[in-house]
C-alpha atoms as a PDB file:
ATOM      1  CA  UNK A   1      43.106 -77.040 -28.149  1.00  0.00           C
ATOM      2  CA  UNK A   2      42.155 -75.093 -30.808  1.00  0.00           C
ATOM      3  CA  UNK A   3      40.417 -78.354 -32.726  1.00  0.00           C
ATOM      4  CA  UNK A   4      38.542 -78.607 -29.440  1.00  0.00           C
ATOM      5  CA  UNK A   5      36.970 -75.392 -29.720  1.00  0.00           C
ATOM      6  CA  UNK A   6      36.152 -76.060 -32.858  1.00  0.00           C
ATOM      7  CA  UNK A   7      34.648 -79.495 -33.118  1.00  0.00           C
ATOM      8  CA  UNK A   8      32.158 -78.008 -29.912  1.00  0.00           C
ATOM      9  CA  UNK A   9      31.171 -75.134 -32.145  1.00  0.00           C
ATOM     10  CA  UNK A  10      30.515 -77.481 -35.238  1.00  0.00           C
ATOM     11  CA  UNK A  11      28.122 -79.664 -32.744  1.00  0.00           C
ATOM     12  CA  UNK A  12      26.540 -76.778 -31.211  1.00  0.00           C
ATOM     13  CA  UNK A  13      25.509 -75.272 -34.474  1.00  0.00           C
ATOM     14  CA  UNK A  14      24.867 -78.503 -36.093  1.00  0.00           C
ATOM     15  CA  UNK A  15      22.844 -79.197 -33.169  1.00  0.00           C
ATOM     16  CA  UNK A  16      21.324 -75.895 -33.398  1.00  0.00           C
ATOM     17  CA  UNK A  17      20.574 -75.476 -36.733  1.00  0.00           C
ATOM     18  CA  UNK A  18      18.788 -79.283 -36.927  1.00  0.00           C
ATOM     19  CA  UNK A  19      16.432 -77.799 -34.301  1.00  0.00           C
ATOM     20  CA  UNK A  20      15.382 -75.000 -35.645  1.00  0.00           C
ATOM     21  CA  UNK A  21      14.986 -76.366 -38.861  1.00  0.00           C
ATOM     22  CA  UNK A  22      12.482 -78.872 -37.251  1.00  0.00           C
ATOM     23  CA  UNK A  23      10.742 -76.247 -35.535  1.00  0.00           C
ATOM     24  CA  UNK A  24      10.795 -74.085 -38.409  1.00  0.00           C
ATOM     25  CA  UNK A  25       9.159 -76.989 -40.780  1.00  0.00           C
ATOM     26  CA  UNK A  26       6.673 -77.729 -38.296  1.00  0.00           C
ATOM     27  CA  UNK A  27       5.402 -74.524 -36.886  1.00  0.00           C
ATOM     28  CA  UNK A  28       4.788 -73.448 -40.898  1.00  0.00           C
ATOM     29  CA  UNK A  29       3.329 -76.604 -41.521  1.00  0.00           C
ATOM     30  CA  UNK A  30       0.652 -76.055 -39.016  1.00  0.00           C
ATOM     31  CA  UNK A  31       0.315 -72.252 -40.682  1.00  0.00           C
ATOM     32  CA  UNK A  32       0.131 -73.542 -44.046  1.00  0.00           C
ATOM     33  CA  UNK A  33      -0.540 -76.200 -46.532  1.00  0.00           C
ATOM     34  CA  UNK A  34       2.191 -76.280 -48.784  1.00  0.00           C
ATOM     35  CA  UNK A  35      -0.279 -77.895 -51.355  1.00  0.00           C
ATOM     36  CA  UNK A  36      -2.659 -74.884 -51.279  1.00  0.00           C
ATOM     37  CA  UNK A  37       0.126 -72.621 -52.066  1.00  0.00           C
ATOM     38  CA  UNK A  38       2.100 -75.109 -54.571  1.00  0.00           C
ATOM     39  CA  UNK A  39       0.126 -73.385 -57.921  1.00  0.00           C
ATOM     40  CA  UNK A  40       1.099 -69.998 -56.630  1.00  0.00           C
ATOM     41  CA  UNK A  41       4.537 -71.008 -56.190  1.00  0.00           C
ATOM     42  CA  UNK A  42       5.175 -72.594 -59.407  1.00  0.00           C
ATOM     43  CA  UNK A  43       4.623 -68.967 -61.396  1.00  0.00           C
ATOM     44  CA  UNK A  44       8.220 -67.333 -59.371  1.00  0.00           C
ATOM     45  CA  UNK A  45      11.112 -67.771 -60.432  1.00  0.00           C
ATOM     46  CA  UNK A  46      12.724 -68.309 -57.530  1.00  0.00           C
ATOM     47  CA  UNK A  47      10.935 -71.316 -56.593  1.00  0.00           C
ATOM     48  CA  UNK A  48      12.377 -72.829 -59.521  1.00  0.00           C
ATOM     49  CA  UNK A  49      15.919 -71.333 -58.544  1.00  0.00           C
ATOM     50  CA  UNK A  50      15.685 -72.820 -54.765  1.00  0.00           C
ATOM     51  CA  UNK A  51      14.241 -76.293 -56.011  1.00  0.00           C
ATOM     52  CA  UNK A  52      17.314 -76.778 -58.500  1.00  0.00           C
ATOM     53  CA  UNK A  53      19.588 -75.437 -55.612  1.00  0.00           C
ATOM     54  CA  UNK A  54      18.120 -78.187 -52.949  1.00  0.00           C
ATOM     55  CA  UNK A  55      18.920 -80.863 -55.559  1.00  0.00           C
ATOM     56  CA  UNK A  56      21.936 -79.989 -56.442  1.00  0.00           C
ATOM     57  CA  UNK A  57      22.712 -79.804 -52.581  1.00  0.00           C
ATOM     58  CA  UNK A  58      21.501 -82.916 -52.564  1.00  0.00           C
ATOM     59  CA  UNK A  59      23.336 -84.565 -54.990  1.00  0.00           C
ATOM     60  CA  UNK A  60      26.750 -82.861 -53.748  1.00  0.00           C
ATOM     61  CA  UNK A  61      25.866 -84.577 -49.984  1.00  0.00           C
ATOM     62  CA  UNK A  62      24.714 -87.778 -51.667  1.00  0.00           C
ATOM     63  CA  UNK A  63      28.148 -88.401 -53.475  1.00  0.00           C
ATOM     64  CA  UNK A  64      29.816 -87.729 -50.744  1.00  0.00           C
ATOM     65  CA  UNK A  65      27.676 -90.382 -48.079  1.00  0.00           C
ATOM     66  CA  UNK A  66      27.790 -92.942 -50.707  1.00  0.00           C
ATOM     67  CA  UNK A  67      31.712 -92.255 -50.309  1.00  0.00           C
ATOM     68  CA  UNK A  68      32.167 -91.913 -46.982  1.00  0.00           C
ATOM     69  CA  UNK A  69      29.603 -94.550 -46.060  1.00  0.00           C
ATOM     70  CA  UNK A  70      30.758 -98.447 -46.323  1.00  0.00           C
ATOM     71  CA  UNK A  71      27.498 -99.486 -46.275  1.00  0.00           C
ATOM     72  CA  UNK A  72      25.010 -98.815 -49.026  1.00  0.00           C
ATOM     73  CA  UNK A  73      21.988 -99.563 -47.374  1.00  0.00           C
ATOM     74  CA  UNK A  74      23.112 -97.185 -44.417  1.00  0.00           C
ATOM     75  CA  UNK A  75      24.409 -94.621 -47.047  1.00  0.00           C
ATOM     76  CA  UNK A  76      20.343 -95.239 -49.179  1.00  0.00           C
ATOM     77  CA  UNK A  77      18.675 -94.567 -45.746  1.00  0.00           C
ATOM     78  CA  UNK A  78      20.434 -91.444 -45.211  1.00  0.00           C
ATOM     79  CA  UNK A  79      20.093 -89.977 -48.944  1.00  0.00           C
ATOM     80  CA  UNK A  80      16.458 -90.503 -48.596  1.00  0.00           C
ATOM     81  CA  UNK A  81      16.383 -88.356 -45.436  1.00  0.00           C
ATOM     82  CA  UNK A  82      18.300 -85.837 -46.953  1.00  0.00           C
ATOM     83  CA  UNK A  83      15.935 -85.744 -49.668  1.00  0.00           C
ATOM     84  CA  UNK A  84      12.826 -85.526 -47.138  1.00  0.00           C
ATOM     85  CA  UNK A  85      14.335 -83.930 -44.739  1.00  0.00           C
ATOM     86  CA  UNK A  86      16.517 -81.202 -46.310  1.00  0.00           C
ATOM     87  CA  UNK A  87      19.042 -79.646 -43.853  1.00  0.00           C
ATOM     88  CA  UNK A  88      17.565 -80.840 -40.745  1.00  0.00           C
ATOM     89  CA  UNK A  89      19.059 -84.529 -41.820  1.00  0.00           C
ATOM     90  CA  UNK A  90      22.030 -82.985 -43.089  1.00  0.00           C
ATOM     91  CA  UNK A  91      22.950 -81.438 -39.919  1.00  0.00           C
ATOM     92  CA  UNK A  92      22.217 -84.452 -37.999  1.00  0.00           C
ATOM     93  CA  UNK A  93      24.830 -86.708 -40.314  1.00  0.00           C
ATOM     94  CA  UNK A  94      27.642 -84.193 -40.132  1.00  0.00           C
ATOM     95  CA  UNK A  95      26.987 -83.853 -36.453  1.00  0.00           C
ATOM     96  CA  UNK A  96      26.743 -88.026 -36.134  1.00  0.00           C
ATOM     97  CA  UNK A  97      30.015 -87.759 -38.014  1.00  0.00           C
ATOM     98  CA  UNK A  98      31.503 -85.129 -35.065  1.00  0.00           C
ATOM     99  CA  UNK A  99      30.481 -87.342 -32.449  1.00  0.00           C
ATOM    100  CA  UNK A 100      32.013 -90.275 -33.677  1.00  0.00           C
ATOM    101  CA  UNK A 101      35.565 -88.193 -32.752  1.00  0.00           C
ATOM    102  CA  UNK A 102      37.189 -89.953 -30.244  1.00  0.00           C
ATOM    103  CA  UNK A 103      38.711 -87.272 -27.455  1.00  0.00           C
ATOM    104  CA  UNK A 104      42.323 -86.398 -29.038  1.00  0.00           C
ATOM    105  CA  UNK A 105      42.322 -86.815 -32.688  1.00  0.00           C
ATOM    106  CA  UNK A 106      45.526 -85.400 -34.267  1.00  0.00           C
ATOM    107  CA  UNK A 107      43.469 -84.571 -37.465  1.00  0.00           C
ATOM    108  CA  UNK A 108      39.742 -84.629 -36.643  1.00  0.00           C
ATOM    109  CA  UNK A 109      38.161 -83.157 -39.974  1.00  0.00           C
ATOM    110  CA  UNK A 110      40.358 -85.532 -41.970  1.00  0.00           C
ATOM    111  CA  UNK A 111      38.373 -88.550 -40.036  1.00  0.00           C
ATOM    112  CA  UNK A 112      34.870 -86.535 -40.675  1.00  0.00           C
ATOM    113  CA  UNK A 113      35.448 -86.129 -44.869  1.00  0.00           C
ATOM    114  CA  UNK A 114      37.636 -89.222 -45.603  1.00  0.00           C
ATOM    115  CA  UNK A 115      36.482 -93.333 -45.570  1.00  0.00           C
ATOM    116  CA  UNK A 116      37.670 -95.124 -42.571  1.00  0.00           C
ATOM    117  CA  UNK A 117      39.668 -97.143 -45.542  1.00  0.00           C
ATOM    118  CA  UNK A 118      40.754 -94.427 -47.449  1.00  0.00           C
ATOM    119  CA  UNK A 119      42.821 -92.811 -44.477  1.00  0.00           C
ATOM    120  CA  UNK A 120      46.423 -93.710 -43.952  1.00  0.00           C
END
């Protein structure tokens, strides 16, 4: 029961958080051109600091799909929209991953992180 609860509040805010994030990247994107403000944004420091954080996010998430994923065309497609897409695509694989769960698995976040292969 208590995996239940949990799995539905990992889709929810999965779900959740994907939508806003498209909102959010819209909705500024019709506010502002990123490329207008790009010069500006170069001169603070923690422009730099979120930039290097994103990538490194990126890279931690890419490992991981080129793990978990068997196929490396599949696992390509999705590092590329984690690159473009930033948490939004993020969100949407881990919640892809949840909704593979079949009903009553004994160890559901073992099936979410691990290969199908690499599980016992």
């Amino acid at each position: 029961m208590k995996h239940k609860t949990t799995i539905l509040l990992l889709k929810c805010l999965l779900a959740a958080m994907s939508l806003y994030m498209t909102y959010l990247v819209f909705a500024t994107s019709v506010k502002s051109n990123l490329w207008d403000v790009l010069p500006a944004l170069n001169q603070e420091p923690w422009f730099t600091t979120t930039i290097l954080d994103f990538y490194f996010n990126i890279t931690i998430i890419s490992l991981w799909t080129l793990y978990k994923e068997k196929n490396i065309v599949t696992a390509i497609v999705w590092i590329i929209a984690f690159v473009c897409l930033g948490s939004i695509a993020t969100a949407l694989y881990v919640l892809i991953q949840i909704l593979k769960l079949k009903e009553n698995e004994s160890s559901p976040f073992e099936k979410i992180l691990l290969r199908k292969d690499a599980r016992s």
